[in-house]
C-alpha atoms as a PDB file:
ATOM      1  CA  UNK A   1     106.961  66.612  33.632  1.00  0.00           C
ATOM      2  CA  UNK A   2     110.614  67.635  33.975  1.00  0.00           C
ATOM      3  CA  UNK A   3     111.609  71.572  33.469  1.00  0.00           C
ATOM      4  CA  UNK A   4     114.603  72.150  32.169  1.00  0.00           C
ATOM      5  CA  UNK A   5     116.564  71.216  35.054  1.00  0.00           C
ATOM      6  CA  UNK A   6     116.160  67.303  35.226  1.00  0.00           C
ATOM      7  CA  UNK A   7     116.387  66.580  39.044  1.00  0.00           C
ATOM      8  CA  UNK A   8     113.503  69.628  39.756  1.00  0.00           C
ATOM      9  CA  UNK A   9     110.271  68.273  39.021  1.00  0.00           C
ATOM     10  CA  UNK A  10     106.683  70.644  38.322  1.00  0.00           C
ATOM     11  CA  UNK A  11     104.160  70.153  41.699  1.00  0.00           C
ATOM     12  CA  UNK A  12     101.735  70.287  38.450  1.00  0.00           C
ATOM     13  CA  UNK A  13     100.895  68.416  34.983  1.00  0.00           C
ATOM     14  CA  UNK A  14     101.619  71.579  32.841  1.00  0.00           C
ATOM     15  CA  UNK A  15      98.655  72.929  30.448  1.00  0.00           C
ATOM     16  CA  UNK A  16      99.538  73.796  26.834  1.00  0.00           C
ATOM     17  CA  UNK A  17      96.439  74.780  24.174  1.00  0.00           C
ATOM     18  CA  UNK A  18      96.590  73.346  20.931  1.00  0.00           C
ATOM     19  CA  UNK A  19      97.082  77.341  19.233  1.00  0.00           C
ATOM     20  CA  UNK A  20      95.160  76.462  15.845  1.00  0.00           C
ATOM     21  CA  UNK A  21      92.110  77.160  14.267  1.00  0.00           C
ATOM     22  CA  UNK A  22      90.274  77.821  18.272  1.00  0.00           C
ATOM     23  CA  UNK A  23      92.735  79.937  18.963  1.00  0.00           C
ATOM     24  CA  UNK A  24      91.633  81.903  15.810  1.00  0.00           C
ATOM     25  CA  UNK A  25      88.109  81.777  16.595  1.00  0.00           C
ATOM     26  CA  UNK A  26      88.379  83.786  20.099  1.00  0.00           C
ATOM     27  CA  UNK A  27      89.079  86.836  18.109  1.00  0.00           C
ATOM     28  CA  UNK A  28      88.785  85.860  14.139  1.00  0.00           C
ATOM     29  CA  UNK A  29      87.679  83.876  11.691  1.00  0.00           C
ATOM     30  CA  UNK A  30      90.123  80.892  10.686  1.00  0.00           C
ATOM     31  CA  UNK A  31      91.060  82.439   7.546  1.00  0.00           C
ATOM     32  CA  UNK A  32      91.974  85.562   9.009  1.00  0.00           C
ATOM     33  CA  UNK A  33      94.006  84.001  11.953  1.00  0.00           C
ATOM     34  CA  UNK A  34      95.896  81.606   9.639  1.00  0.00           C
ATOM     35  CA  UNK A  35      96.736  84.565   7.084  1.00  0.00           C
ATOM     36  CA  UNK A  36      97.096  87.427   8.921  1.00  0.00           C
ATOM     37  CA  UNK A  37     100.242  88.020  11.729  1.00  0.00           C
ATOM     38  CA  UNK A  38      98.363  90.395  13.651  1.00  0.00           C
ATOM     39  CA  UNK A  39      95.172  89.350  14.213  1.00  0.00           C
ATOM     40  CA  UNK A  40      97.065  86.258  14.851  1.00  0.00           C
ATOM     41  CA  UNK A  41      99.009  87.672  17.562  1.00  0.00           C
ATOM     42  CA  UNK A  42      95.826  89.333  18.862  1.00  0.00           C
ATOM     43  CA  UNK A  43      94.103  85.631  19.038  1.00  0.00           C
ATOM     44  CA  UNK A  44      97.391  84.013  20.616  1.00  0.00           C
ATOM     45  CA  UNK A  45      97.390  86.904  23.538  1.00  0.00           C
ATOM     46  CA  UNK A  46      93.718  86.071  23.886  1.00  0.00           C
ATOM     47  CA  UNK A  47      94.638  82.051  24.341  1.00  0.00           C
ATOM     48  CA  UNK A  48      97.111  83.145  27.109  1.00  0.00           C
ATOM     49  CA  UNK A  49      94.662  85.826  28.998  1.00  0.00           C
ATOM     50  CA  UNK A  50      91.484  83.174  28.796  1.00  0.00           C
ATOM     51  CA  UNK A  51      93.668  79.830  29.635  1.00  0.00           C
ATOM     52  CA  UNK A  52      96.469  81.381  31.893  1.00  0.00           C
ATOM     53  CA  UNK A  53      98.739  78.276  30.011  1.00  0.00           C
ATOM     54  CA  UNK A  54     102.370  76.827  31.036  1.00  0.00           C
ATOM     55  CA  UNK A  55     103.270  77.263  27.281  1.00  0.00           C
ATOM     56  CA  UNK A  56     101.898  77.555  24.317  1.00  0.00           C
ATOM     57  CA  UNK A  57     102.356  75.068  20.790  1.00  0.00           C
ATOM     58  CA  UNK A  58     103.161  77.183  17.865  1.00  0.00           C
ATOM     59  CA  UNK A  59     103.565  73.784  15.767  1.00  0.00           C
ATOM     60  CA  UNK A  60     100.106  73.354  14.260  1.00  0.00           C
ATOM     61  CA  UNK A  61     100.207  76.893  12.771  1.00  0.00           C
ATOM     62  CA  UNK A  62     103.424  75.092  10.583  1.00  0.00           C
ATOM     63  CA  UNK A  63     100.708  72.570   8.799  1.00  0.00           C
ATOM     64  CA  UNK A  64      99.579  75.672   6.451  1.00  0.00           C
ATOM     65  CA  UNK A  65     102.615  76.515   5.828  1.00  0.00           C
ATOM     66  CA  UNK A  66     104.333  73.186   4.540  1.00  0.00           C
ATOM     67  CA  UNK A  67     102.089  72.922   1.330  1.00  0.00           C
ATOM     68  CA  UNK A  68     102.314  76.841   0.186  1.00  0.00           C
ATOM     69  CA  UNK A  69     105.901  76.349   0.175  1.00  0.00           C
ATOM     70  CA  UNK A  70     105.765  73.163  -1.538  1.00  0.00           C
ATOM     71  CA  UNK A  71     103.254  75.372  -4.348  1.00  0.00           C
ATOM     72  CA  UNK A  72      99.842  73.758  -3.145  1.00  0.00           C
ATOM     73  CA  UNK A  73      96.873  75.411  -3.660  1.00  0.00           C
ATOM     74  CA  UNK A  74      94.644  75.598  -0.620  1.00  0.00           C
ATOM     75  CA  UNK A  75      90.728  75.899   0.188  1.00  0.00           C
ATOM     76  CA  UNK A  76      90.458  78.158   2.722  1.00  0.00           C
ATOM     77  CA  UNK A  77      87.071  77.772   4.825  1.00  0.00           C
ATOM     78  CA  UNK A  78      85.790  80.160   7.157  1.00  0.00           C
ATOM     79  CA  UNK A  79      85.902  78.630  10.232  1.00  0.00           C
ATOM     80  CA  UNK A  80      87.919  75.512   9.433  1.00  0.00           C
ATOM     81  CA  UNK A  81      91.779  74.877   8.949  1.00  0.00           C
ATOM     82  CA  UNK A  82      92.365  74.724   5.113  1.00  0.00           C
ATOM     83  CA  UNK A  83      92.053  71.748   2.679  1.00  0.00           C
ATOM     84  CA  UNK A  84      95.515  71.195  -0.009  1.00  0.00           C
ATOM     85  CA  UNK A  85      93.415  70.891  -3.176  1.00  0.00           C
ATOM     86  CA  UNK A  86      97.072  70.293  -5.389  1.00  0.00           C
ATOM     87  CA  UNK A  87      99.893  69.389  -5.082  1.00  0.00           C
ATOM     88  CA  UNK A  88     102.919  70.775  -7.362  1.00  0.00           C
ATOM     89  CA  UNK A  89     103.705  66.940  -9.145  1.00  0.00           C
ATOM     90  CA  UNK A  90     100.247  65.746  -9.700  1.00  0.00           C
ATOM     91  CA  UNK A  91     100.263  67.434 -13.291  1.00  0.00           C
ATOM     92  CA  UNK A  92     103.927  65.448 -14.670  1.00  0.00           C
ATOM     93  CA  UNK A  93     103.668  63.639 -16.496  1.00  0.00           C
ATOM     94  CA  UNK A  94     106.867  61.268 -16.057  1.00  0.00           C
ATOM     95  CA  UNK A  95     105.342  61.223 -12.235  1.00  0.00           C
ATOM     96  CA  UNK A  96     101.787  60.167 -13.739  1.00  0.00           C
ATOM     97  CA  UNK A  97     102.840  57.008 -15.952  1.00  0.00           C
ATOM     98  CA  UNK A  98     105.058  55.505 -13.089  1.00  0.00           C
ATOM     99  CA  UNK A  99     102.571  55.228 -10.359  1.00  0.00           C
ATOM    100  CA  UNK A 100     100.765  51.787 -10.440  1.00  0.00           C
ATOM    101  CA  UNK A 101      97.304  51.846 -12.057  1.00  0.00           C
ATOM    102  CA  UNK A 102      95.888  50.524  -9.439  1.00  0.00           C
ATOM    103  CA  UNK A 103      97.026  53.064  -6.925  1.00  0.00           C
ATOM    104  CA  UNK A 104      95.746  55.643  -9.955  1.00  0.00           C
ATOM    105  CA  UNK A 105      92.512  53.954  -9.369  1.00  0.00           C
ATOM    106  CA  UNK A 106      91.957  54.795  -6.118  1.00  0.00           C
ATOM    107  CA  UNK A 107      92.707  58.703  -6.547  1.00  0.00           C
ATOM    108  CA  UNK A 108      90.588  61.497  -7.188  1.00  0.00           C
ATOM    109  CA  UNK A 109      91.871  63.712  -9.622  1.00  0.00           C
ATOM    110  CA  UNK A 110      91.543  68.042  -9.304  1.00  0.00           C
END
C-alpha cells in the first residue's frame, strides 16, 4: 500500500472493515443501523474500538441509498441489508411494450 505520499510506503497491509450490516449488528439491528444516524454512529465507533482499523469504508452504507432516491420501495429485514422490491419505471407503460418478450419472460413481476 502507498499513503498519500508515493515514495513512503506502510511497514503494514492496512485493515479496513467492510462498515455494513456487521457493523450494525455490534450495537443494532440492521434496520435500525441503516435508518437511523445515531445509532449508526454509535455502531461505526464500536467497529473502530473492537477492530482498532487503518480506515474505515463508508461506501456500502451508499447501496440503500441509491434506490430511495431513485423512488424504490425497499424490504427491510431485521438483521439483513434490504431487498429493492420496485423500481420507479416498472409500472410505464411505454417502458413495458418496448422490452423484448422474451426478456419479459424471464421477470417476476411485484
Amino acid at each position: 500500500m502507498i499513503k498519500l505520499d508515493p515514495a513512503e510506503k506502510y511497514g503494514k497491509v492496512p485493515g479496513v472493515p467492510f462498515a455494513g450490516v456487521h457493523a450494525g449488528k455490534l450495537k443494532d439491528t440492521a434496520i435500525e443501523f441503516l435508518t437511523d444516524e445515531e445509532k449508526m454512529c454509535r455502531s461505526l465507533v464500536a467497529v473502530n474500538e473492537i477492530y482498532d482499523p487503518d480506515g474505515q469504508n463508508l461506501l456500502c452504507l451508499i447501496c440503500n441509498w441509491k434506490p430511495r432516491i431513485l423512488g424504490c420501495e425497499l424490504m427491510w429485514l431485521e438483521n439483513a441489508p434490504p431487498s429493492v422490491t420496485t423500481h420507479p419505471l416498472s409500472t410505464n407503460p411505454i417502458i413495458q411494450k418496448n422490452i423484448p418478450k422474451q426478456v419479459m419472460a424471464g421477470c417476476r413481476s411485484h
